[in-house]
Protein backbone atom coordinates (compact mmCIF):
# COMPACT_ATOMS: atom_id res chain seq x y z
CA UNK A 1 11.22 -35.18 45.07
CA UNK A 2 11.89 -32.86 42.11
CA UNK A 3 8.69 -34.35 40.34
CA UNK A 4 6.36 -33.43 42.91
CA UNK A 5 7.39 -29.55 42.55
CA UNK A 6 7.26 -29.88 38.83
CA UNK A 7 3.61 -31.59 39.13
CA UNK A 8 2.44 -28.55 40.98
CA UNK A 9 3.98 -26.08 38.10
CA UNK A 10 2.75 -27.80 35.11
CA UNK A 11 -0.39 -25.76 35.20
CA UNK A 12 0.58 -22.28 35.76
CA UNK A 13 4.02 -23.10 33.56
CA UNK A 14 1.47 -24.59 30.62
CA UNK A 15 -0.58 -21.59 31.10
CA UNK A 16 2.71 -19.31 30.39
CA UNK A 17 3.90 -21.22 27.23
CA UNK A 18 0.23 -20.82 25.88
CA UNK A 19 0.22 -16.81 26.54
CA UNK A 20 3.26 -16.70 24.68
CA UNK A 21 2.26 -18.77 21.79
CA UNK A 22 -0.93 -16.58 21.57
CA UNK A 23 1.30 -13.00 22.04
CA UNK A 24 4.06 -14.88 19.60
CA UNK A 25 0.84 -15.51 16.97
CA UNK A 26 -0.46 -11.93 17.36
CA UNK A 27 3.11 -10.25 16.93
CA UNK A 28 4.00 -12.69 13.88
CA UNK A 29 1.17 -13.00 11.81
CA UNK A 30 1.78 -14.35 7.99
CA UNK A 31 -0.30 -12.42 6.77
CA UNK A 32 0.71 -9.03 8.29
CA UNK A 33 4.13 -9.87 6.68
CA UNK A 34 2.82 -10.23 3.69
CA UNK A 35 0.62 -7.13 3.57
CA UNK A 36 4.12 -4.98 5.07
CA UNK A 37 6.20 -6.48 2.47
CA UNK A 38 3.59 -5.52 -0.33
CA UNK A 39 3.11 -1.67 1.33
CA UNK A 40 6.84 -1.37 1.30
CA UNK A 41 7.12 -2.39 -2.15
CA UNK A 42 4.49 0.13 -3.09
CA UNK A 43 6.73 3.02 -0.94
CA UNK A 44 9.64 2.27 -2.97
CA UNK A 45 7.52 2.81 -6.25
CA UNK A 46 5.95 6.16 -4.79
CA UNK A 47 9.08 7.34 -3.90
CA UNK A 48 10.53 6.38 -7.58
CA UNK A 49 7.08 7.50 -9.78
CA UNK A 50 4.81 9.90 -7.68
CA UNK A 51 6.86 11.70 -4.81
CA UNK A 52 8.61 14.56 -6.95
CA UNK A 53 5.13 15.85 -7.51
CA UNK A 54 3.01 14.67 -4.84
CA UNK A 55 5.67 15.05 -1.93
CA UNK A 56 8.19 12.93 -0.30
CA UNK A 57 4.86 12.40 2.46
CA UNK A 58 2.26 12.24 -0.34
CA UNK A 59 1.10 16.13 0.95
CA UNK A 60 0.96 17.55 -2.92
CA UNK A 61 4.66 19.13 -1.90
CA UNK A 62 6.63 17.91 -4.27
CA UNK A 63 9.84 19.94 -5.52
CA UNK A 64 7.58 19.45 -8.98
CA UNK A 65 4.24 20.99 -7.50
CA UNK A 66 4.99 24.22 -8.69
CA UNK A 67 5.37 24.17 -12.02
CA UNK A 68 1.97 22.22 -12.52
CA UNK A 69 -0.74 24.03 -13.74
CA UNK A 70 -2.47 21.73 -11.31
CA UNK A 71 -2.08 21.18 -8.27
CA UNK A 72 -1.36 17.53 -7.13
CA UNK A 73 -3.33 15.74 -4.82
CA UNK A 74 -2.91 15.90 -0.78
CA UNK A 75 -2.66 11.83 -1.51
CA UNK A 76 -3.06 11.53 2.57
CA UNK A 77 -6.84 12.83 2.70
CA UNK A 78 -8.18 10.76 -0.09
CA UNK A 79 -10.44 8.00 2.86
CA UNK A 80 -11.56 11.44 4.44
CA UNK A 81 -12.33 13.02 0.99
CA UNK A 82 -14.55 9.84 0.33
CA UNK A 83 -16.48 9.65 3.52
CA UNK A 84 -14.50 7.97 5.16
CA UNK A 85 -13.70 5.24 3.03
CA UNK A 86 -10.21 4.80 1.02
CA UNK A 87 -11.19 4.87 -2.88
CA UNK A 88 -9.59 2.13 -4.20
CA UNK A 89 -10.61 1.13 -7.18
CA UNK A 90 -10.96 5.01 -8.49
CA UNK A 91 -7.53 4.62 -7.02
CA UNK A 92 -6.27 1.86 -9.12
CA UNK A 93 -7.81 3.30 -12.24
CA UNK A 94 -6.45 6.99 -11.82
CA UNK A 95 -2.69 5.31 -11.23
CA UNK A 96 -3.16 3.05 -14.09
CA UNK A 97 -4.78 5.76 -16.52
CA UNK A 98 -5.99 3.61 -19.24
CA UNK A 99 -8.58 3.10 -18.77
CA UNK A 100 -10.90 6.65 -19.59
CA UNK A 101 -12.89 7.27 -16.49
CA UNK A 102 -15.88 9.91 -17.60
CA UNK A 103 -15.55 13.03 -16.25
CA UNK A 104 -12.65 13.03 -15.17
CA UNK A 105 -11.50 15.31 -18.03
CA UNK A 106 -7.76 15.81 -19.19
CA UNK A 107 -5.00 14.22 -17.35
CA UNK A 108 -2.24 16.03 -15.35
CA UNK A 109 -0.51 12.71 -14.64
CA UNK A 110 1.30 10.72 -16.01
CA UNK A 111 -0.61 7.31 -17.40
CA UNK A 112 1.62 4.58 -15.37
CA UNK A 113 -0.12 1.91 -16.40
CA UNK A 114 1.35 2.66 -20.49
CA UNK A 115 4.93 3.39 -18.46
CA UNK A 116 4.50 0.05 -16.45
CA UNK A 117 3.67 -1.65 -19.64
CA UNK A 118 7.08 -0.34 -20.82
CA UNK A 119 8.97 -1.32 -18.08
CA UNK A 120 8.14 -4.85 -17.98
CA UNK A 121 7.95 -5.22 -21.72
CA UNK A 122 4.35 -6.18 -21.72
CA UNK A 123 3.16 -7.33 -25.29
CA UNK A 124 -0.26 -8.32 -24.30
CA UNK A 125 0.89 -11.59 -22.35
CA UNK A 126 -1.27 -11.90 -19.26
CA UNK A 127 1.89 -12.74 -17.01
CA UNK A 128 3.11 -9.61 -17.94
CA UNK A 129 -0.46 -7.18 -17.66
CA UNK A 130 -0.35 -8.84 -13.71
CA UNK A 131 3.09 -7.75 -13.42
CA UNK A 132 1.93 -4.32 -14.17
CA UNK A 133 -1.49 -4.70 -11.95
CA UNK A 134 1.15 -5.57 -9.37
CA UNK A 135 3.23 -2.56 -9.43
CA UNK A 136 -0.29 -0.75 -9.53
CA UNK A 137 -1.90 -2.96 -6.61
CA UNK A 138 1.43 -1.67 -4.57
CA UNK A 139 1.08 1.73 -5.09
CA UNK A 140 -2.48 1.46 -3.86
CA UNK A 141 -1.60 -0.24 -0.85
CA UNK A 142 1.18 1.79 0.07
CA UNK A 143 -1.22 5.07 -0.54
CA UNK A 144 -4.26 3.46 1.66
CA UNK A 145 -1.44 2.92 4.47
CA UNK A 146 -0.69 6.59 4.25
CA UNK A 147 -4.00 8.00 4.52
CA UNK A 148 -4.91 10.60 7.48
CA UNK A 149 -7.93 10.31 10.04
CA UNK A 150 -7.73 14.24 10.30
């Protein structure tokens, strides 16, 4: 008697499980994880390297900001400051500083790719430059996932 009844379900309660698979995929995506995991890793390093001048929020705030003779970036405007579009390669190179980008003229900041270098004792080994694109390729990230529509 019981299989009759469960017969009648097996649509609607296959229907159900499928849903939830598809919600379960959409909520748990690889991928996503991956990305969040690589954005967080790049907050940690902003808060560490960039936030005392360019604000806890990336605003140009920081408690260093004032005694610059520049100004640091609003770092949450740079997509609407490019038409719309995040800058990431002039991004990358800016962060990593050294490589001389023409007319950009004297540097303010730091060069982090040189400090990176440091840091992970780089001695020309490629393992060790892609340690240091790394840190870079976080920073980016985390500073595209930041960015303002207004």
């Amino acid at each position: 008697m019981g299989r009759p009844m469960l017969n009648s379900m097996r649509p609607a309660y296959m229907f159900t499980i499928c849903v939830m698979l598809i919600i379960g995929g959409a909520v748990f995506h690889p991928a996503r994880a991956q990305e969040d995991e690589i954005v967080a890793g790049g907050r940690g390093k902003y808060q560490r390297y960039c936030a005392s001048c360019h604000g806890p929020s990336g605003k140009g705030n920081g408690e260093m900001a004032a005694l610059l003779v520049v100004k640091p970036a609003d770092l949450t405007q740079l997509r609407k400051n490019n038409t719309g579009e995040f800058p990431f390669w002039h991004v990358y190179r800016t962060i990593d500083g050294r490589e001389l980008v023409r007319g950009h003229g004297s540097r303010e900041m730091p060069l982090w790719g040189f400090v990176f270098q440091v840091e992970e004792g780089a001695n020309g080994s490629t393992a060790q430059e892609d340690l240091v694109r790394g840190r870079i390729w976080q920073l980016v990230y985390y500073l595209e996932s930041i960015q303002e529509e207004k």
